[in-house]
Protein backbone atom coordinates (compact mmCIF):
# COMPACT_ATOMS: atom_id res chain seq x y z
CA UNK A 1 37.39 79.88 -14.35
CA UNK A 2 36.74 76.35 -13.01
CA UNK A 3 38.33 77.08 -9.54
CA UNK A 4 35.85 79.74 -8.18
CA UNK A 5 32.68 80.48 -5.84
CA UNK A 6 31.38 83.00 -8.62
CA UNK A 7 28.44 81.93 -9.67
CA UNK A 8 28.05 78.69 -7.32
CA UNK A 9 25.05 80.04 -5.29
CA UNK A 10 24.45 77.91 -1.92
CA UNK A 11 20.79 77.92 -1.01
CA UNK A 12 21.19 76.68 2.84
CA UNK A 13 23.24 76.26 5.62
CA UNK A 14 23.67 72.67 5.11
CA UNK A 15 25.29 73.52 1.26
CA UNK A 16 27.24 76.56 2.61
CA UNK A 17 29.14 74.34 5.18
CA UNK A 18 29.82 71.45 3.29
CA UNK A 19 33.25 69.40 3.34
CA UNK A 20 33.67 70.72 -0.39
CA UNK A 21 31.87 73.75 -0.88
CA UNK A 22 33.70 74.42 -4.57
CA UNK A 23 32.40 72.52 -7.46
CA UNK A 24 35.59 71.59 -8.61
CA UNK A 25 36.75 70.17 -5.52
CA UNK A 26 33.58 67.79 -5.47
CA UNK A 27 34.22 66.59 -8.73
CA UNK A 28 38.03 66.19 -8.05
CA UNK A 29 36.75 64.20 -4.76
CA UNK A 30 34.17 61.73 -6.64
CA UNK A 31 36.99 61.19 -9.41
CA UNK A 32 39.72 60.67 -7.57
CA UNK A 33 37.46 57.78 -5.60
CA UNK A 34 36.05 56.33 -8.77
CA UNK A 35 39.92 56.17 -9.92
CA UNK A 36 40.91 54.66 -6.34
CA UNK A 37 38.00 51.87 -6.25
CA UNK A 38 38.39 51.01 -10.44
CA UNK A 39 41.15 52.21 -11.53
CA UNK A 40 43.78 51.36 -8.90
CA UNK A 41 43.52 47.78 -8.54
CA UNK A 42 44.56 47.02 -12.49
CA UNK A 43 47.12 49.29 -12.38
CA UNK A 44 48.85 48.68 -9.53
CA UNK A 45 51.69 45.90 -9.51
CA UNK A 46 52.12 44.11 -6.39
CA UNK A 47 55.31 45.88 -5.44
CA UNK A 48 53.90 49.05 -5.11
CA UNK A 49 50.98 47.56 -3.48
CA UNK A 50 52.94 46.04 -0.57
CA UNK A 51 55.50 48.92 -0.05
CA UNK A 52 53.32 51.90 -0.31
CA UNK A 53 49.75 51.48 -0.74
CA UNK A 54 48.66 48.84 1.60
CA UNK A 55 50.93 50.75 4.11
CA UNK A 56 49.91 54.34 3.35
CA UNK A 57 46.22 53.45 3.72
CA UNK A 58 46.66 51.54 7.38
CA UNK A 59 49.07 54.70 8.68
CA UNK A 60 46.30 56.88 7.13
CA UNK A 61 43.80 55.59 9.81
CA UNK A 62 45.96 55.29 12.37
CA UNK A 63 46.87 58.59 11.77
CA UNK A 64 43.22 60.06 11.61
CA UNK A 65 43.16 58.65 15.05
CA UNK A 66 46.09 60.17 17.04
CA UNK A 67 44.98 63.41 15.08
CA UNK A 68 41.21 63.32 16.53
CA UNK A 69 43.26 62.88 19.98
CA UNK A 70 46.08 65.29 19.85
CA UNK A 71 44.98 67.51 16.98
CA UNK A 72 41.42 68.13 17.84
CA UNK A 73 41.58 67.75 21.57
CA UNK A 74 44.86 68.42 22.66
CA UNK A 75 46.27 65.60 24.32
CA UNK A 76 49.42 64.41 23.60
CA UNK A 77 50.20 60.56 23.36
CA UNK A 78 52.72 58.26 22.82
CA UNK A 79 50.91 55.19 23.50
CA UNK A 80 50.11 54.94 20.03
CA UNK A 81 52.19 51.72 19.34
CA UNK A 82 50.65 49.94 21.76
CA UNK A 83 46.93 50.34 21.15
CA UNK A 84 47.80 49.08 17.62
CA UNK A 85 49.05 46.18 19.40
CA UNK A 86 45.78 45.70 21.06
CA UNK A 87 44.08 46.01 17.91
CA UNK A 88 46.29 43.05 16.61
CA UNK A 89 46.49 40.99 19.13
CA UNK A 90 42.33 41.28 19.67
CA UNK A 91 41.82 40.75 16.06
CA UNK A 92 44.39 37.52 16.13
CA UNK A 93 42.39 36.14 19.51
CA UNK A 94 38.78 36.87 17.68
CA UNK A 95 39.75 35.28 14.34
CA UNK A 96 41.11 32.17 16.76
CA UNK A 97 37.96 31.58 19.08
CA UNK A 98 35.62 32.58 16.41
CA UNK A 99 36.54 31.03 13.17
CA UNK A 100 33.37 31.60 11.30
CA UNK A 101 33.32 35.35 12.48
CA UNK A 102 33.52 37.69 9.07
CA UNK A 103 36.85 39.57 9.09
CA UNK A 104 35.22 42.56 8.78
CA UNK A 105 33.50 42.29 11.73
CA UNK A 106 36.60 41.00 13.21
CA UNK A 107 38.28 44.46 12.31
CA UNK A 108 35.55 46.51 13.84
CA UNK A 109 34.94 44.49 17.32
CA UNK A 110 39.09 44.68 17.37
CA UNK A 111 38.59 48.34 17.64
CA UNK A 112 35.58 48.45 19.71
CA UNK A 113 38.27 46.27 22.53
CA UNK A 114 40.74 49.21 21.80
CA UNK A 115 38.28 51.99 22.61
CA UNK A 116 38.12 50.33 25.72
CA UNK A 117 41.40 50.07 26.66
CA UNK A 118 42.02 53.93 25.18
CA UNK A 119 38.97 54.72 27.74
CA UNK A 120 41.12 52.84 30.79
CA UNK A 121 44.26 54.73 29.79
CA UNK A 122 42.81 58.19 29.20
CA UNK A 123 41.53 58.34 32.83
CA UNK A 124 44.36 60.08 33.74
CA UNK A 125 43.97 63.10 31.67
CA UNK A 126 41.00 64.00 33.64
CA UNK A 127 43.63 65.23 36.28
CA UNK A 128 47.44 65.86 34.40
CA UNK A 129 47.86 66.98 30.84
CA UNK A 130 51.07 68.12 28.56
CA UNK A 131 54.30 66.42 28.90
CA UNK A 132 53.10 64.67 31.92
CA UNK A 133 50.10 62.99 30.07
CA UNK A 134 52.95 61.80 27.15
CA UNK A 135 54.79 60.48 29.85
CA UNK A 136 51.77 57.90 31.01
CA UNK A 137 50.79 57.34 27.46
CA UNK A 138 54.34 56.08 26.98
CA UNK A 139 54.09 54.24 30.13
CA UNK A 140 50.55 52.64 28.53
CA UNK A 141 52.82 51.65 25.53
CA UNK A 142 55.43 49.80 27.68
CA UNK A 143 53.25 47.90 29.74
CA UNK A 144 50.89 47.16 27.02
CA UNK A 145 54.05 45.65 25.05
CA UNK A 146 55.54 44.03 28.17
CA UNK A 147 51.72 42.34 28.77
CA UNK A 148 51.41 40.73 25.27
CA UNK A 149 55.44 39.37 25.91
CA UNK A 150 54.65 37.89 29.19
CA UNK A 151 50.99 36.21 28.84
CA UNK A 152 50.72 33.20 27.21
CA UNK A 153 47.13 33.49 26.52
CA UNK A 154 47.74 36.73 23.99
CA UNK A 155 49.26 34.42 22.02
CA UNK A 156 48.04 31.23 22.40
CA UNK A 157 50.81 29.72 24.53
CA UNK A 158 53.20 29.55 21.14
CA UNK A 159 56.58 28.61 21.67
CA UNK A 160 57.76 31.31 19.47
CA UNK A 161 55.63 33.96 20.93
CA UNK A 162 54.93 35.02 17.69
CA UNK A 163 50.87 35.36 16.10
CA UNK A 164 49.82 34.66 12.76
CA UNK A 165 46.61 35.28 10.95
CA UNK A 166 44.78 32.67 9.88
CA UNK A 167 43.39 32.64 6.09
CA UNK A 168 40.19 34.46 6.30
CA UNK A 169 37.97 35.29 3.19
CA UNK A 170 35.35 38.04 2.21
CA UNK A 171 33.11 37.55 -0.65
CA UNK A 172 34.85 34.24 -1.60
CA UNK A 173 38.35 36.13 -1.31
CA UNK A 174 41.01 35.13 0.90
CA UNK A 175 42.28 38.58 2.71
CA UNK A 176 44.65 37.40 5.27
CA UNK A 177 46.97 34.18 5.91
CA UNK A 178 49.28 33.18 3.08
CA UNK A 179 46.61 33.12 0.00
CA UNK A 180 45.75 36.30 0.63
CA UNK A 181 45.03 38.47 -2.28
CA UNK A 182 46.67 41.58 -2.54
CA UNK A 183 44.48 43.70 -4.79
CA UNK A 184 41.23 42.41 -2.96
CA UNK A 185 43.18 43.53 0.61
CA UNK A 186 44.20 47.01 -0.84
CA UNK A 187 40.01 47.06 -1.68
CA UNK A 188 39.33 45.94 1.68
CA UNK A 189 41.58 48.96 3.45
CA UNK A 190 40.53 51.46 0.93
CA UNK A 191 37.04 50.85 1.84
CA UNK A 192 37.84 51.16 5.68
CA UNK A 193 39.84 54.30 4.90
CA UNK A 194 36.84 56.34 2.99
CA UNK A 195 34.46 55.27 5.87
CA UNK A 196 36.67 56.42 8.60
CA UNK A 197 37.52 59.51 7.34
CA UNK A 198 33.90 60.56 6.15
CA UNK A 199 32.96 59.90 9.93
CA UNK A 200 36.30 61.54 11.43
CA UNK A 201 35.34 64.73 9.34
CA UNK A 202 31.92 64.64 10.60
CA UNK A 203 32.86 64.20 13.95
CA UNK A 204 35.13 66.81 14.11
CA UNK A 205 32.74 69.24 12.56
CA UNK A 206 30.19 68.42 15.10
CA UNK A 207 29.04 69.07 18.78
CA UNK A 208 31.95 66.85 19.69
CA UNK A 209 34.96 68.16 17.66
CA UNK A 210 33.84 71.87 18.90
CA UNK A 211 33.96 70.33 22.57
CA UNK A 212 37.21 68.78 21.87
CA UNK A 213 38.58 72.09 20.23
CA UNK A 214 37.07 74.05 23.05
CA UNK A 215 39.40 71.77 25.45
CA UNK A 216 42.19 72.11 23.27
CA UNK A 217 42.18 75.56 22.99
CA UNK A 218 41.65 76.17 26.70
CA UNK A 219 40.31 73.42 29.00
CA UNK A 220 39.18 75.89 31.89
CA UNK A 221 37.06 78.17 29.59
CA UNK A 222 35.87 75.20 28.19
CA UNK A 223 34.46 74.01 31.37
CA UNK A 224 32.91 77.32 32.30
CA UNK A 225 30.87 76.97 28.77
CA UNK A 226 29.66 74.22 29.69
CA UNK A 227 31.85 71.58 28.06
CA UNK A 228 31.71 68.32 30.47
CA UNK A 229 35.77 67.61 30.70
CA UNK A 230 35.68 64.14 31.63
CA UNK A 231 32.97 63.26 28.81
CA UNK A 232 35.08 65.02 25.85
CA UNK A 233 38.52 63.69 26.91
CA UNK A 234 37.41 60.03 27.02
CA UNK A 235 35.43 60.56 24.23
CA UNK A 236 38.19 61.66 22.14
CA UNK A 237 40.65 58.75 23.88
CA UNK A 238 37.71 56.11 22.55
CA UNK A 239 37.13 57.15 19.07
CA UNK A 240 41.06 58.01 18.75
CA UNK A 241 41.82 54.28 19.99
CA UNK A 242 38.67 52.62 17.92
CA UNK A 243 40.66 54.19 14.98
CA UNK A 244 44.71 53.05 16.11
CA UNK A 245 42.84 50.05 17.05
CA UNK A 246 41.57 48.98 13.48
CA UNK A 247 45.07 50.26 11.79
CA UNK A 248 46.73 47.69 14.26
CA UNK A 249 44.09 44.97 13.22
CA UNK A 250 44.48 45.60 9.47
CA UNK A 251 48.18 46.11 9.77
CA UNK A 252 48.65 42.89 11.77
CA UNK A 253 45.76 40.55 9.75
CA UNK A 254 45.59 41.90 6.11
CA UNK A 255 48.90 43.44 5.55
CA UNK A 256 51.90 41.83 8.12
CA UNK A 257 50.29 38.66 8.68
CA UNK A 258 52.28 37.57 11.51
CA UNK A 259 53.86 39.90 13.60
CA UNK A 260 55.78 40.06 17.19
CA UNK A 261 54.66 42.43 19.63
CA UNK A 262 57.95 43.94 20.47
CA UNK A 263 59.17 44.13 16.57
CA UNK A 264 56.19 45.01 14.91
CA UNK A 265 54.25 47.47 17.68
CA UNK A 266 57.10 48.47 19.80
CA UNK A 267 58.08 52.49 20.86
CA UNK A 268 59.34 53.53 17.03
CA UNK A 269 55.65 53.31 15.99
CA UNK A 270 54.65 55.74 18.07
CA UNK A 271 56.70 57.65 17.20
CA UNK A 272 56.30 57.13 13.26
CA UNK A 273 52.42 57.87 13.61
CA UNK A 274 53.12 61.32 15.41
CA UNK A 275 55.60 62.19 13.22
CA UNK A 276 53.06 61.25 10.31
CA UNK A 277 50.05 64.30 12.13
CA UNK A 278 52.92 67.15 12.91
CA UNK A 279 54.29 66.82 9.32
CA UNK A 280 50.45 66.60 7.74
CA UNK A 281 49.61 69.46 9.82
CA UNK A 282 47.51 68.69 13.75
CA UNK A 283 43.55 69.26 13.58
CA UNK A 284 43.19 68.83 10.08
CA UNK A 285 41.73 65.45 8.18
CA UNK A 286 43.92 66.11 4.81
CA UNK A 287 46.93 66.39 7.32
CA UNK A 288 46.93 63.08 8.45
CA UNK A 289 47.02 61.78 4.61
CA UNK A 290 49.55 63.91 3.18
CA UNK A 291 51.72 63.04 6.52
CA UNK A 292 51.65 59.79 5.92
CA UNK A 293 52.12 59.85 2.68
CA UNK A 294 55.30 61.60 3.59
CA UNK A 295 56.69 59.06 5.65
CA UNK A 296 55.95 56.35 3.71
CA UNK A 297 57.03 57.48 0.43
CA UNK A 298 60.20 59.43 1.75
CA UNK A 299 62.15 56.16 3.13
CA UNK A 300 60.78 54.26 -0.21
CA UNK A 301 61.98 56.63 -2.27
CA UNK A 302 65.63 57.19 -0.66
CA UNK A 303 66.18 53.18 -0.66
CA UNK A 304 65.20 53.12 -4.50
CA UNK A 305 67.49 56.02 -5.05
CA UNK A 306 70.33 54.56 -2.76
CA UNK A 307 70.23 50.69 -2.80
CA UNK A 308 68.23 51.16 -6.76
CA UNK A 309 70.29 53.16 -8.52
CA UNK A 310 73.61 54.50 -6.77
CA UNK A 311 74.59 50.76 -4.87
CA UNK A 312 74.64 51.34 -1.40
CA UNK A 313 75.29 48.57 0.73
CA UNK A 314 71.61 47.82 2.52
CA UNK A 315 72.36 48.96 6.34
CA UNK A 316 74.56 52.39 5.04
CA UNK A 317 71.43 53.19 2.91
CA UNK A 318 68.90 52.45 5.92
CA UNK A 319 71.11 54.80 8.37
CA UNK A 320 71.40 57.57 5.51
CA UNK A 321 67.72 57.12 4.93
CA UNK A 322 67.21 58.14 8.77
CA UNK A 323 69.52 60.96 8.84
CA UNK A 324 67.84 62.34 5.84
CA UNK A 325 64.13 61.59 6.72
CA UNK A 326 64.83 63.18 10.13
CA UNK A 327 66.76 66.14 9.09
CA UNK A 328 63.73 66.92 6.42
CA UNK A 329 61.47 66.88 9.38
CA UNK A 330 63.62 69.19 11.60
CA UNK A 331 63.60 71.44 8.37
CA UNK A 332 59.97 71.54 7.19
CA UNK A 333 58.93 72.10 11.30
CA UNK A 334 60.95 75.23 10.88
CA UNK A 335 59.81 76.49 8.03
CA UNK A 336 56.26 75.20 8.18
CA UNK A 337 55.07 74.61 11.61
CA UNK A 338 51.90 73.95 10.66
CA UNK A 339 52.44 71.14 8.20
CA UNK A 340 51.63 70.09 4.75
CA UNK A 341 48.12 70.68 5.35
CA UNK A 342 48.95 74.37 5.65
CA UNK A 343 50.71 74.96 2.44
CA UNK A 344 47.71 72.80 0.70
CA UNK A 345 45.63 75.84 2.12
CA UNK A 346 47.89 78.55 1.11
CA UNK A 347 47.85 76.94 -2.25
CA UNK A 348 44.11 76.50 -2.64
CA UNK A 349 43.91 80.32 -1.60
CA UNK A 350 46.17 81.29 -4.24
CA UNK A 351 44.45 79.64 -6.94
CA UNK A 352 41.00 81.13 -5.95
CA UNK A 353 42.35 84.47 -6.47
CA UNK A 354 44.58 83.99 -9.44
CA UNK A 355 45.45 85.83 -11.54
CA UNK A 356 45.90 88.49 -8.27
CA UNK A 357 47.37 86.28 -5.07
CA UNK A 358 48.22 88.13 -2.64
């Protein structure tokens, strides 16, 4: 059978603990990437590109990130709208002072100015934790809203308040302002997606996702183990910002394109990205992909099937489209508390042992 360890000897540690130990999932891996990188950008049309894809793949990181931070180390945030809107807003102020600056590097240095902020606002889990650290997460979301509203200089003293990208290119190909490419974009996130989650599955199966686990699990035993507390939390806040931080940079420069703080980063997309990691399923990398894969497809899918096919006036179908979405979440969390990643693992189980599952 193609779906079995039989016969697939490992011949070191290294091989034995690898993300894919099973033959067929490798292969399944490389192909599914070959199809993504080759395939995907002549077969996609642009609808699908700007309504799933494009989406899907900048949740996906922002998703890997709030899942390093409350899945792997336990603490809870809310803030998560808001260091995407740091992202943006450093990406729009880099691309604006530094117009000969490659976007990509623009992307990363956006980031790299979120981790630091993430750093700033994770100083107070060093002494509160729980529902009290959500509560000054969501406070970092508010002011961090409430500062790119009230300072000019975010913005570049625009009368409108409102930021736009301005046309950048990679490899001759314009990936943001209003030539933009959509194919060569969905390339561009696609590429930022495999190379964040390759390093957000090393990470996590490191020295530093055991330290974050251990504080997770149980933050006192952790420290009498030796785990430093303040190093691992602000470690995990950095990374888990560095990643929120590029999904607000892409989302703002390569997919939006203009954007206003309060519309486009306010308190519902925090919300969307933790809904995205407790549907996926918390501590796992797969988790984050299938949950955002959820909630992007779910509200496409019920506006195709409402507005599409059965008429709906456009505002019924958006309300019906939230009852429904969140009644399917209050229904899966029941019956599957430990998300989609869980039943992917039940699954996998079963098929290794078929024809005898238990």
């Amino acid at each position: 059978m193609l779906y079995r360890e039989a016969g697939d000897f490992k011949t070191s540690y290294a091989k034995d603990q690898q993300t894919f130990p099973i033959l067929f999932d490798r292969w399944g891996y490389f192909i599914m990437l070959a199809l993504a990188f080759i395939v995907g950008p002549m077969i996609i049309n642009d609808y699908w590109l700007n309504a799933v894809v494009l989406p899907f793949l900048i949740y996906s990181i922002a998703a890997l990130g709030l899942n390093i931070l409350t899945g792997y180390c336990g603490q809870v945030s809310l803030g998560t709208g808001g260091f995407m809107a740091v992202g943006a807003y450093a990406s729009y102020k880099l691309m604006t002072s530094f117009p000969d600056l490659n976007i990509a590097f623009v992307i990363i240095l956006s980031g790299g100015v979120t981790a630091l902020v993430g750093i700033l606002f994770g100083l107070p889990s060093l002494r509160i934790k729980g529902f009290y650290l959500a509560v000054a997460t969501l406070a970092a979301q508010f002011f961090l809203v409430w500062l790119f509203n009230k300072v000019p200089w975010f913005y570049n003293y625009s009368a409108s308040g409102q930021i736009s990208a301005p046309e950048r290119t990679i490899f001759g190909y314009a990936i943001s302002g209003a030539n933009a490419l959509p194919h060569i974009s969905y390339l561009f996130c696609l590429t930022f997606v495999v190379i964040l989650a390759w390093g957000a599955r090393n990470l996590t199966r490191g020295a530093n996702g055991r330290k974050w686990m251990a504080i997770r699990d149980m933050d006192i035993a952790a420290e009498i183990i030796g785990v430093n507390p303040l190093k691992t939390k602000l470690t995990a806040f950095a990374i888990s910002s560095f990643y929120i931080g590029i999904a607000g940079a892409l989302l703002f420069a390569v997919y939006l394109g203009a954007a206003e703080v309060g519309e486009a980063f306010g308190i519902t997309k925090s919300f969307l990205v933790l809904f995205m990691i407790i549907i996926g399923g918390l501590g796992s990398i797969f988790g984050s992909f299938a949950g955002a894969a959820f909630m992007i497809l779910m509200p496409v899918l019920l506006k195709n099937i409402f507005v599409g096919q059965m008429g709906w006036p456009t505002d019924l179908a958006a309300h019906m489209e939230f009852v429904i979405v969140g009644g399917l979440i209050m229904v899966f969390l029941i019956l599957e508390p430990h998300g989609l990643a869980a039943l992917w693992r039940t699954a996998k189980e079963k098929l290794r042992l078929w024809p005898f599952p238990h």
